[in-house]
PDB file of N, CA and C in Angstrom:
ATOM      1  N   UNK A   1     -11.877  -3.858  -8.936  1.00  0.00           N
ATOM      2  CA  UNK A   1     -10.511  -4.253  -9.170  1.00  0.00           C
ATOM      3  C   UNK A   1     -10.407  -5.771  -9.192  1.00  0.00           C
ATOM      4  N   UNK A   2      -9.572  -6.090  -9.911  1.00  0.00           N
ATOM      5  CA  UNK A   2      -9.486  -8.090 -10.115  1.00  0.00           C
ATOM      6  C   UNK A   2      -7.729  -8.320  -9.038  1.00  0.00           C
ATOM      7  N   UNK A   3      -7.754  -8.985  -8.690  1.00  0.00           N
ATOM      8  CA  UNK A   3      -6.537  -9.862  -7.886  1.00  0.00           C
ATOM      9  C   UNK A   3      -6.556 -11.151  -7.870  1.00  0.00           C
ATOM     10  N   UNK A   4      -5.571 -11.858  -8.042  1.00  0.00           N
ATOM     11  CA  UNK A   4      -5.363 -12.925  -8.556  1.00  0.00           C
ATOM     12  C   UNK A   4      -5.712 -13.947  -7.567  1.00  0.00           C
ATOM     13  N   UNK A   5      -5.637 -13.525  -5.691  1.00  0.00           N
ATOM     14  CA  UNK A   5      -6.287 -13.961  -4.783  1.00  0.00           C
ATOM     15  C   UNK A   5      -7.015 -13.166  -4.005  1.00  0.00           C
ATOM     16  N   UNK A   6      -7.291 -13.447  -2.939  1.00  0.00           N
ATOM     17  CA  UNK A   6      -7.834 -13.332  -1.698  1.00  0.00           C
ATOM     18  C   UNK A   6      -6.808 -12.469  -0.883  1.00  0.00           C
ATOM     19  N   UNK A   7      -5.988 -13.354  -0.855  1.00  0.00           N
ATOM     20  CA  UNK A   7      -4.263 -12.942  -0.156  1.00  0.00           C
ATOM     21  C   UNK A   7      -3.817 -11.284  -0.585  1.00  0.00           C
ATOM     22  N   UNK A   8      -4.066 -11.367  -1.867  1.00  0.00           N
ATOM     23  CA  UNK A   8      -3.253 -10.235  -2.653  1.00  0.00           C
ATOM     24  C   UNK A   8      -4.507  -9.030  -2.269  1.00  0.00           C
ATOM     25  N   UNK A   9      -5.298  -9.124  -2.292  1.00  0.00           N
ATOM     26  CA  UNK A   9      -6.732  -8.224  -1.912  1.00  0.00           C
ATOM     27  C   UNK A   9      -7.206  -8.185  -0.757  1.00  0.00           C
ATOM     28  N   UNK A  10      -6.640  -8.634   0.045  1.00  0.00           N
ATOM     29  CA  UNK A  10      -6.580  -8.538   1.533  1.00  0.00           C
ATOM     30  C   UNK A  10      -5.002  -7.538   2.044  1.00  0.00           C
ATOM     31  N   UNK A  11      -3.984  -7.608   0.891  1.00  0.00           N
ATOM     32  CA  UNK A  11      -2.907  -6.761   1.511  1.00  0.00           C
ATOM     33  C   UNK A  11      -3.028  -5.501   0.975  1.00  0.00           C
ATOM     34  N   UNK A  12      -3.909  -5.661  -0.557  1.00  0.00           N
ATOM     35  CA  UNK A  12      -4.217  -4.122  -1.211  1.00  0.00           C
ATOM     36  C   UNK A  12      -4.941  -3.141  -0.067  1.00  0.00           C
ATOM     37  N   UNK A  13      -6.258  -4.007   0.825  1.00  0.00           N
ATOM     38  CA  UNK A  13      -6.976  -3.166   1.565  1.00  0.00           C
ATOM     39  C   UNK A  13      -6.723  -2.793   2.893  1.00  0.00           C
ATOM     40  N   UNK A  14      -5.850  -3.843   3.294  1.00  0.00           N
ATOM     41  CA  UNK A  14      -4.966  -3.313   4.490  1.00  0.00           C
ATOM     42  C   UNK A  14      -3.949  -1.706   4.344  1.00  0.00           C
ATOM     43  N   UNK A  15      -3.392  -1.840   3.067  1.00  0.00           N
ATOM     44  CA  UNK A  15      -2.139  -1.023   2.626  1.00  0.00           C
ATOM     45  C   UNK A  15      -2.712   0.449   2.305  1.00  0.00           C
ATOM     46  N   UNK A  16      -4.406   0.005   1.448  1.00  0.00           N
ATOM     47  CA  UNK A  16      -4.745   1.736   1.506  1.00  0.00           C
ATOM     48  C   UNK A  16      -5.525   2.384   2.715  1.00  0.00           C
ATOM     49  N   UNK A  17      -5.818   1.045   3.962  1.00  0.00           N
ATOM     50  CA  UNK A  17      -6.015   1.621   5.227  1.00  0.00           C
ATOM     51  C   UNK A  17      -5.381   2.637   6.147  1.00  0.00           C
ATOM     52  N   UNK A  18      -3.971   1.671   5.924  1.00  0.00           N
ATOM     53  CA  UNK A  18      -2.720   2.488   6.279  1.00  0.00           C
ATOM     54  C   UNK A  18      -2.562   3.939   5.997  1.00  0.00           C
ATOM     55  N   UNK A  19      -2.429   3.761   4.559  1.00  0.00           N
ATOM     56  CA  UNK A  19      -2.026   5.143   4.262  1.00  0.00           C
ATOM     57  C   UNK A  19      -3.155   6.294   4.628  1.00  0.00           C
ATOM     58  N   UNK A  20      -4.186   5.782   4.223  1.00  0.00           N
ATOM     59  CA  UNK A  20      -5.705   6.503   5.111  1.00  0.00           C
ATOM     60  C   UNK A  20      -5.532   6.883   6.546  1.00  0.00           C
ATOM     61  N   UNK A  21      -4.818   6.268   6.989  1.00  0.00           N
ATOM     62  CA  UNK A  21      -4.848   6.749   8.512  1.00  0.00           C
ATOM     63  C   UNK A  21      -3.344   7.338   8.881  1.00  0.00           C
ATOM     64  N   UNK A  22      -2.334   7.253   8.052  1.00  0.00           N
ATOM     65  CA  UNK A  22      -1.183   8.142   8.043  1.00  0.00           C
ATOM     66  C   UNK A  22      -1.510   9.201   7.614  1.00  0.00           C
ATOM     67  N   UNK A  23      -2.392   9.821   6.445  1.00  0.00           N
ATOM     68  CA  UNK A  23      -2.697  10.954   5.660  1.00  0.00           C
ATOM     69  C   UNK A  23      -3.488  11.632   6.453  1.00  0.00           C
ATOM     70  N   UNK A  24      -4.604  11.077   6.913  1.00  0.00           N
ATOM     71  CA  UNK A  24      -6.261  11.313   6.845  1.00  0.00           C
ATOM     72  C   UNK A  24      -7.033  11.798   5.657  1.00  0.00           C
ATOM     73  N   UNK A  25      -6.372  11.413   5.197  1.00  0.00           N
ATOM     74  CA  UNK A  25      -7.310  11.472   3.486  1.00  0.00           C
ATOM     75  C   UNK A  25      -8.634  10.853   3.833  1.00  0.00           C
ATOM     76  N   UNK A  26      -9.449  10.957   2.972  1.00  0.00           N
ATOM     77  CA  UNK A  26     -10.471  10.442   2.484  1.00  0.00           C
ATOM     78  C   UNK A  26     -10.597   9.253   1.886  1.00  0.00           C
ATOM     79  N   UNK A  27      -9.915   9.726   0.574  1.00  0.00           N
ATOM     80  CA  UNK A  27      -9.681   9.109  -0.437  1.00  0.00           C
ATOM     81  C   UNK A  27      -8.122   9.133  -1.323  1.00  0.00           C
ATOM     82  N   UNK A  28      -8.214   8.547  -2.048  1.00  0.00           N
ATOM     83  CA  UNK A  28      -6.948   8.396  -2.629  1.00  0.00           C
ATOM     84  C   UNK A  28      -7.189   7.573  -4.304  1.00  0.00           C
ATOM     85  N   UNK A  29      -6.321   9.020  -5.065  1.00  0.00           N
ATOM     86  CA  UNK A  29      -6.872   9.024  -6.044  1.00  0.00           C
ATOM     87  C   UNK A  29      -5.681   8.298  -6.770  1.00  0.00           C
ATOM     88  N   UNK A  30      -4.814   7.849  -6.467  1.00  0.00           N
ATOM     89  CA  UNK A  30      -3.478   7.199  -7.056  1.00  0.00           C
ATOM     90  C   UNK A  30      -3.068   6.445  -6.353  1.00  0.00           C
ATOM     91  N   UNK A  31      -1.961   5.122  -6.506  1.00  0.00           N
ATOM     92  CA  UNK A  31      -1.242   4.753  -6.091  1.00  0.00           C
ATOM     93  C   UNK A  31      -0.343   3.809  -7.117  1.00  0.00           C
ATOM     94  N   UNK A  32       0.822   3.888  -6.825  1.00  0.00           N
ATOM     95  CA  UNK A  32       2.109   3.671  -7.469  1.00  0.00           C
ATOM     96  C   UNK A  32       2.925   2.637  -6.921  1.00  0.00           C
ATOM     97  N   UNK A  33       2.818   1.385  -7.211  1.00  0.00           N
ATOM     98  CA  UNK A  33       3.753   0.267  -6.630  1.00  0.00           C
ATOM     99  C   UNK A  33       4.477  -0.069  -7.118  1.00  0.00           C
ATOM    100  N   UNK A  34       5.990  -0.020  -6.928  1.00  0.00           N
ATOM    101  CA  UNK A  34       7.208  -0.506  -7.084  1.00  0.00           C
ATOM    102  C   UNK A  34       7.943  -1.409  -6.226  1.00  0.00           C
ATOM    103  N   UNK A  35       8.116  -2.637  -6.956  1.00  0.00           N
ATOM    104  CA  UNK A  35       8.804  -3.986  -6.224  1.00  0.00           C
ATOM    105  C   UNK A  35       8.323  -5.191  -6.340  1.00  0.00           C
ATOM    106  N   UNK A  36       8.491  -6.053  -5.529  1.00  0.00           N
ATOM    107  CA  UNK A  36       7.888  -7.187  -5.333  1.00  0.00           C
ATOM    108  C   UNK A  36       7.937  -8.142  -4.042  1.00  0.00           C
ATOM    109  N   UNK A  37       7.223  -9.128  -3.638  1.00  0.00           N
ATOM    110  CA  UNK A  37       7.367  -9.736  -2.910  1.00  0.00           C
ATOM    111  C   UNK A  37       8.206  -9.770  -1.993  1.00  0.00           C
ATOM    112  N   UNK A  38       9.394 -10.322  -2.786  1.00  0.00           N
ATOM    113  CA  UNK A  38      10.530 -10.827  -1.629  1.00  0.00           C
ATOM    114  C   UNK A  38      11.270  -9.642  -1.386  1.00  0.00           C
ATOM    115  N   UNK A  39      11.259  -8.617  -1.874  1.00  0.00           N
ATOM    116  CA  UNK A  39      12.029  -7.299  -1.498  1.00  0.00           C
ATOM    117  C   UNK A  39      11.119  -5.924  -0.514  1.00  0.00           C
ATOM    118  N   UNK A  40       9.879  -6.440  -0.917  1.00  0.00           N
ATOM    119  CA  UNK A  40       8.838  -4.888  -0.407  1.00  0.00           C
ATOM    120  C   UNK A  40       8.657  -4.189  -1.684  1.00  0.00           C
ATOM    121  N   UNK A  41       7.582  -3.336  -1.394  1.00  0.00           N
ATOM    122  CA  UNK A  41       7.250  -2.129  -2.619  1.00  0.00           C
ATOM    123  C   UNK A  41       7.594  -1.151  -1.682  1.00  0.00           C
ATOM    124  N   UNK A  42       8.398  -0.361  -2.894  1.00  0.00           N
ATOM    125  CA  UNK A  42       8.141   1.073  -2.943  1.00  0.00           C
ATOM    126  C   UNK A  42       6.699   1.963  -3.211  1.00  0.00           C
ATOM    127  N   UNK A  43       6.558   2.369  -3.009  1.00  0.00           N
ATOM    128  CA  UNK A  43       4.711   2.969  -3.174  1.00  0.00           C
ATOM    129  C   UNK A  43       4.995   4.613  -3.337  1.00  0.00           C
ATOM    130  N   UNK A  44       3.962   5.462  -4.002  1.00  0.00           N
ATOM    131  CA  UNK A  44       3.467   6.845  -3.533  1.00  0.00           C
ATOM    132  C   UNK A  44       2.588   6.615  -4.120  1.00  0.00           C
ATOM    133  N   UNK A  45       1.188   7.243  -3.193  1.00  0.00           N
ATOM    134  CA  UNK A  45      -0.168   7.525  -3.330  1.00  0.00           C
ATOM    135  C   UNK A  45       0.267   9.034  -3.622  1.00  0.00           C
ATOM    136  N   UNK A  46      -1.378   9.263  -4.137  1.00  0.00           N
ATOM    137  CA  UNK A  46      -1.669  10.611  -4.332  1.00  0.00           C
ATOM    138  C   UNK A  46      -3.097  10.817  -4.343  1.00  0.00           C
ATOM    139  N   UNK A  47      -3.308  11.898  -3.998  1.00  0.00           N
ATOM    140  CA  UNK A  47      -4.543  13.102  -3.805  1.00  0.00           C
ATOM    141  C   UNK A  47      -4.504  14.548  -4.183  1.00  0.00           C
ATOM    142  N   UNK A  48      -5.067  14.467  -5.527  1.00  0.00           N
ATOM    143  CA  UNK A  48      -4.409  15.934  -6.194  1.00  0.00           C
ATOM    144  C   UNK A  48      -3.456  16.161  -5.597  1.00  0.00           C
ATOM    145  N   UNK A  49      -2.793  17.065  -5.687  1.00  0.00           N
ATOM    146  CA  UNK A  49      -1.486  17.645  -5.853  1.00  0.00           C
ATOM    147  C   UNK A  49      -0.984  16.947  -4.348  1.00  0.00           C
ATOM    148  N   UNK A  50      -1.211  16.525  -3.609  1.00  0.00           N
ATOM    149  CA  UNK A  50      -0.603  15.547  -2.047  1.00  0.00           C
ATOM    150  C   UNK A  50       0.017  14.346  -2.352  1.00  0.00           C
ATOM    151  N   UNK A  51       1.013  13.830  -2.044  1.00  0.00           N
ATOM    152  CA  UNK A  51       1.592  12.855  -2.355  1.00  0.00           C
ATOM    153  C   UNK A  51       2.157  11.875  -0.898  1.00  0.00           C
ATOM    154  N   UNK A  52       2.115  10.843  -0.690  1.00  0.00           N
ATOM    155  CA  UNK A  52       2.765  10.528   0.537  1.00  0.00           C
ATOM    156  C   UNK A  52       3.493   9.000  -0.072  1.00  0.00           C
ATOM    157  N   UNK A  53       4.484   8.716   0.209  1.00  0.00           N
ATOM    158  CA  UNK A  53       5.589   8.212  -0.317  1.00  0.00           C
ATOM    159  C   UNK A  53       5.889   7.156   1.014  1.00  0.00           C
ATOM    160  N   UNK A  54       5.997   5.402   0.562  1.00  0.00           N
ATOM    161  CA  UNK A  54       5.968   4.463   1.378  1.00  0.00           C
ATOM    162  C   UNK A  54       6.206   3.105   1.332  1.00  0.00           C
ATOM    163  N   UNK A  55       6.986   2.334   2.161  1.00  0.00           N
ATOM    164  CA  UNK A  55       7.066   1.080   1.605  1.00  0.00           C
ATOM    165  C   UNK A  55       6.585   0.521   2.506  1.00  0.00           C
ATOM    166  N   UNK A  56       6.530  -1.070   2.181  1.00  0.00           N
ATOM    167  CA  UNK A  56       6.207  -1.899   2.613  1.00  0.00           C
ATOM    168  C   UNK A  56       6.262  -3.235   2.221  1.00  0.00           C
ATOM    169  N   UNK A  57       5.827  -4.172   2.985  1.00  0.00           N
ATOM    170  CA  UNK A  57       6.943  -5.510   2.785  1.00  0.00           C
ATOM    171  C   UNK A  57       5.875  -6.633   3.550  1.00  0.00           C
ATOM    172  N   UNK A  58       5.210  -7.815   3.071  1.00  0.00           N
ATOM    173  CA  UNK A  58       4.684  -8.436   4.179  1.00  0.00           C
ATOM    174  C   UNK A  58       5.258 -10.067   3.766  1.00  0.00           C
ATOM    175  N   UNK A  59       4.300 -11.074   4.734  1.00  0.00           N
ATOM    176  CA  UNK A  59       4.782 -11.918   4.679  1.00  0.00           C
ATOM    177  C   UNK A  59       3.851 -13.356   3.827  1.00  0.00           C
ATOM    178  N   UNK A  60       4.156 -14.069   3.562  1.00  0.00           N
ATOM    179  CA  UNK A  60       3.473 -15.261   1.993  1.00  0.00           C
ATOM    180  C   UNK A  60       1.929 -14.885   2.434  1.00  0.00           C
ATOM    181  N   UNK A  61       1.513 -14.851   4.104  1.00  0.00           N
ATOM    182  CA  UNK A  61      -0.316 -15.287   4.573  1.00  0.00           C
ATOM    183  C   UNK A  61      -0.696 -13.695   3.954  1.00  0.00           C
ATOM    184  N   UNK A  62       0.167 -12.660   3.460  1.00  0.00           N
ATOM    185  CA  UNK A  62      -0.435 -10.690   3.504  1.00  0.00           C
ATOM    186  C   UNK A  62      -0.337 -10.253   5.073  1.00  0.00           C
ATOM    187  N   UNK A  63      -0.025 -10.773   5.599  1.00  0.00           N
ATOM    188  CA  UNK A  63       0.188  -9.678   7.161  1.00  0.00           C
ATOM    189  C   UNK A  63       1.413  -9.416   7.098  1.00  0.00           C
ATOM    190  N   UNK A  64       1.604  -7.991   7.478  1.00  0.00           N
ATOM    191  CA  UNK A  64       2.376  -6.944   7.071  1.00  0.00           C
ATOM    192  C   UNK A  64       3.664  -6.788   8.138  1.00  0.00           C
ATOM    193  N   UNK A  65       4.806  -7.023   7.158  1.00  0.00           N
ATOM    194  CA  UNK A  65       6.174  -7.223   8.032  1.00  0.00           C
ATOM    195  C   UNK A  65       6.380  -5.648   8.745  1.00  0.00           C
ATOM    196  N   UNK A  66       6.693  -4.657   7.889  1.00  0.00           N
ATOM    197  CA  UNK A  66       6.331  -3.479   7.803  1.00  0.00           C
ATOM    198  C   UNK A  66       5.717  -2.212   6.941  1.00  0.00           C
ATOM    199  N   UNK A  67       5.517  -1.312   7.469  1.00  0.00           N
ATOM    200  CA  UNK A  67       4.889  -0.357   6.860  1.00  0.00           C
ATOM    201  C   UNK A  67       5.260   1.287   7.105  1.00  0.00           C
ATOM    202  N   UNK A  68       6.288   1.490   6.095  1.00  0.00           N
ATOM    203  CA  UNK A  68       6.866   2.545   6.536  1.00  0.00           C
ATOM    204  C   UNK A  68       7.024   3.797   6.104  1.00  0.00           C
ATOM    205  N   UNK A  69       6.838   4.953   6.152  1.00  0.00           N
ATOM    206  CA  UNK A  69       6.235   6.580   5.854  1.00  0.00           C
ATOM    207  C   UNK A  69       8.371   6.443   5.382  1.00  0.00           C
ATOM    208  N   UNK A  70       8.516   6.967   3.829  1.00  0.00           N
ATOM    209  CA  UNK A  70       9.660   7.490   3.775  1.00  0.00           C
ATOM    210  C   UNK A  70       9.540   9.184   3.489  1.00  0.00           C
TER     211      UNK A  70
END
């Protein structure tokens, strides 16, 4: 995968940690980001037919304001 920093690829791998350890998935064969920066994303991952649905929001350094199971 390409990211434009460090920053931005440090919050991608934090974010599918998360959901890895909310699910216990494995793996994760989708994910769906809606938003931006100053507002948070909307998100749903997926794993065949499993879906888990989530936002989140961090701050300019990527450490994470919150992270939240909707």
């Amino acid at each position: 995968m390409f990211f434009c920093c460090n920053i931005c690829a440090d919050i991608f791998e934090e974010m599918v940690r998360r959901v890895k350890e909310n699910t216990g998935w494995g793996k994760i064969d989708y994910i769906e980001l809606i938003g931006n920066y100053s507002k948070g994303r909307n998100c749903t991952a997926r794993r065949g037919d499993e879906e888990f649905k989530y936002y989140f929001r961090t701050y300019s350094d990527g450490k994470f304001i919150s992270f939240e199971k909707k």
